[in-house]
Protein backbone atom coordinates (compact mmCIF):
# COMPACT_ATOMS: atom_id res chain seq x y z
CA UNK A 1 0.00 0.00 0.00
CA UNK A 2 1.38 3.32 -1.24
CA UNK A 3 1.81 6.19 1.81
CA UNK A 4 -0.82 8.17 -0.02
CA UNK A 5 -3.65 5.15 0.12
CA UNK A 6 -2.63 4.38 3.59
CA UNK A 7 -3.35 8.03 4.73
CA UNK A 8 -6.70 8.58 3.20
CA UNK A 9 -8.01 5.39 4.32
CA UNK A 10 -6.63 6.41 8.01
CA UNK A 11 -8.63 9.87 7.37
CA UNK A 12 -11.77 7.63 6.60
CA UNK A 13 -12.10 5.78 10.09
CA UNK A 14 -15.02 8.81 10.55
CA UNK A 15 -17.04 10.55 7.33
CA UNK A 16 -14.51 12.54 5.43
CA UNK A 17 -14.55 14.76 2.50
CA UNK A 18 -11.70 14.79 -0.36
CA UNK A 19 -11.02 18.45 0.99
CA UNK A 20 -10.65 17.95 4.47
CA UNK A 21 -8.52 14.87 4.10
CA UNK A 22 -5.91 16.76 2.12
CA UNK A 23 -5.75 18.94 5.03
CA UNK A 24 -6.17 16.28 7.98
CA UNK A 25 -2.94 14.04 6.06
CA UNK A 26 -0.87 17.37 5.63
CA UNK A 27 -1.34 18.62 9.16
CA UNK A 28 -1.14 14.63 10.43
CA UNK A 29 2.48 14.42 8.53
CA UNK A 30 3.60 17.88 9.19
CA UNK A 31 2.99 19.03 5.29
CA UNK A 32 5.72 15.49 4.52
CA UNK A 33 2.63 14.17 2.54
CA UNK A 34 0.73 16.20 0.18
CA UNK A 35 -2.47 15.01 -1.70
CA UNK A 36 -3.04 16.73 -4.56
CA UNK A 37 -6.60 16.74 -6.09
CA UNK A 38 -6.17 14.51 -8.95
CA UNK A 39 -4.44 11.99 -6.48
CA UNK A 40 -7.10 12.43 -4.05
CA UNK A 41 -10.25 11.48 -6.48
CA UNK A 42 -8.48 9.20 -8.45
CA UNK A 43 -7.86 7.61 -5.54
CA UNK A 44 -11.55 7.61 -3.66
CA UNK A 45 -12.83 6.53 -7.29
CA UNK A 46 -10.89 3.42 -6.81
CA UNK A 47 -11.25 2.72 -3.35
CA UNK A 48 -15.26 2.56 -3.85
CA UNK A 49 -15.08 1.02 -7.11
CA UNK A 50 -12.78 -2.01 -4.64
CA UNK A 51 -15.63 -1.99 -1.69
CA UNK A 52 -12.82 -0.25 0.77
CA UNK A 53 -14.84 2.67 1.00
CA UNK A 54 -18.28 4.21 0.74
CA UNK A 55 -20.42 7.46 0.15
CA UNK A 56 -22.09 8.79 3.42
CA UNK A 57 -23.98 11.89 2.18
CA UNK A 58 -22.93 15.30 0.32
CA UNK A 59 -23.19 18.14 1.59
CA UNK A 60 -23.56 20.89 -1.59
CA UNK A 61 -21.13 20.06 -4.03
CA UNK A 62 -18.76 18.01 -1.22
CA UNK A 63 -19.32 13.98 -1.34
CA UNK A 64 -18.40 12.40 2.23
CA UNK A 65 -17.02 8.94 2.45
CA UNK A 66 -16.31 6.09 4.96
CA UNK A 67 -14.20 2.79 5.13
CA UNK A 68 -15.81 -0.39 5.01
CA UNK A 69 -15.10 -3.51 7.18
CA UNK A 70 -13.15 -4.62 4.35
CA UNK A 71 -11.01 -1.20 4.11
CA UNK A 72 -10.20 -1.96 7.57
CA UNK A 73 -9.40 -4.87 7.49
CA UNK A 74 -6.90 -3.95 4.58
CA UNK A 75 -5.70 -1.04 7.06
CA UNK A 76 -5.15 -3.05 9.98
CA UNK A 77 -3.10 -5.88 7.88
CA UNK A 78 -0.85 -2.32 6.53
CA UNK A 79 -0.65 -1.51 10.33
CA UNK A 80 0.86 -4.76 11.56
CA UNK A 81 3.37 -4.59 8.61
CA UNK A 82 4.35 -1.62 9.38
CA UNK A 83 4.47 -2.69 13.02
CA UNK A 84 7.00 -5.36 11.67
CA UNK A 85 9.31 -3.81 9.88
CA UNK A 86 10.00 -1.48 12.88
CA UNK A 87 10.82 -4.44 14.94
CA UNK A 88 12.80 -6.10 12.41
CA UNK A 89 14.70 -2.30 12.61
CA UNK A 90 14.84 -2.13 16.36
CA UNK A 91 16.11 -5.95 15.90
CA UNK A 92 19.25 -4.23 13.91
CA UNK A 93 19.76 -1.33 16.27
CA UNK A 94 19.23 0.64 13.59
């Protein structure tokens, strides 16, 4: 999973609009990772079009969206590998 896709399904754990999680993930990362629009939609596209997320409502021209059971479960399996590869690198005393 690419840092981008793990942040906006991380920004999804409540309804979320493409807007606000461009600003959540830049202020989460300290501006390190910055979605840019065409990222950000072609992204949601493909995340509902694979079931990991959903639409919630709109509010005017803003569509919210929320992660599925399966989009956690794909987030939780990213967590623990993260969560391995820093012990593997606390292993090294890296």
């Amino acid at each position: 999973m690419t840092e981008t896709a793990f942040y906006i399904l991380l920004s999804l754990r409540t309804p979320n609009n493409g807007y606000n999680i461009t600003k959540e993930v830049s202020e989460l990362t300290n501006n390190y990772v910055n979605i840019g629009p065409g990222t950000m939609y072609g992204s949601l596209g493909k995340f509902e079009k694979d079931g990991l997320i959903e639409q919630t409502h709109q509010e005017e021209k803003r569509i919210y969206y929320q992660i599925t059971a399966l989009g956690i479960q794909l987030l939780q399996m990213e967590i623990e590998r993260i969560h391995r590869l820093l012990d593997n690198i606390q292993q090294l005393n890296l």
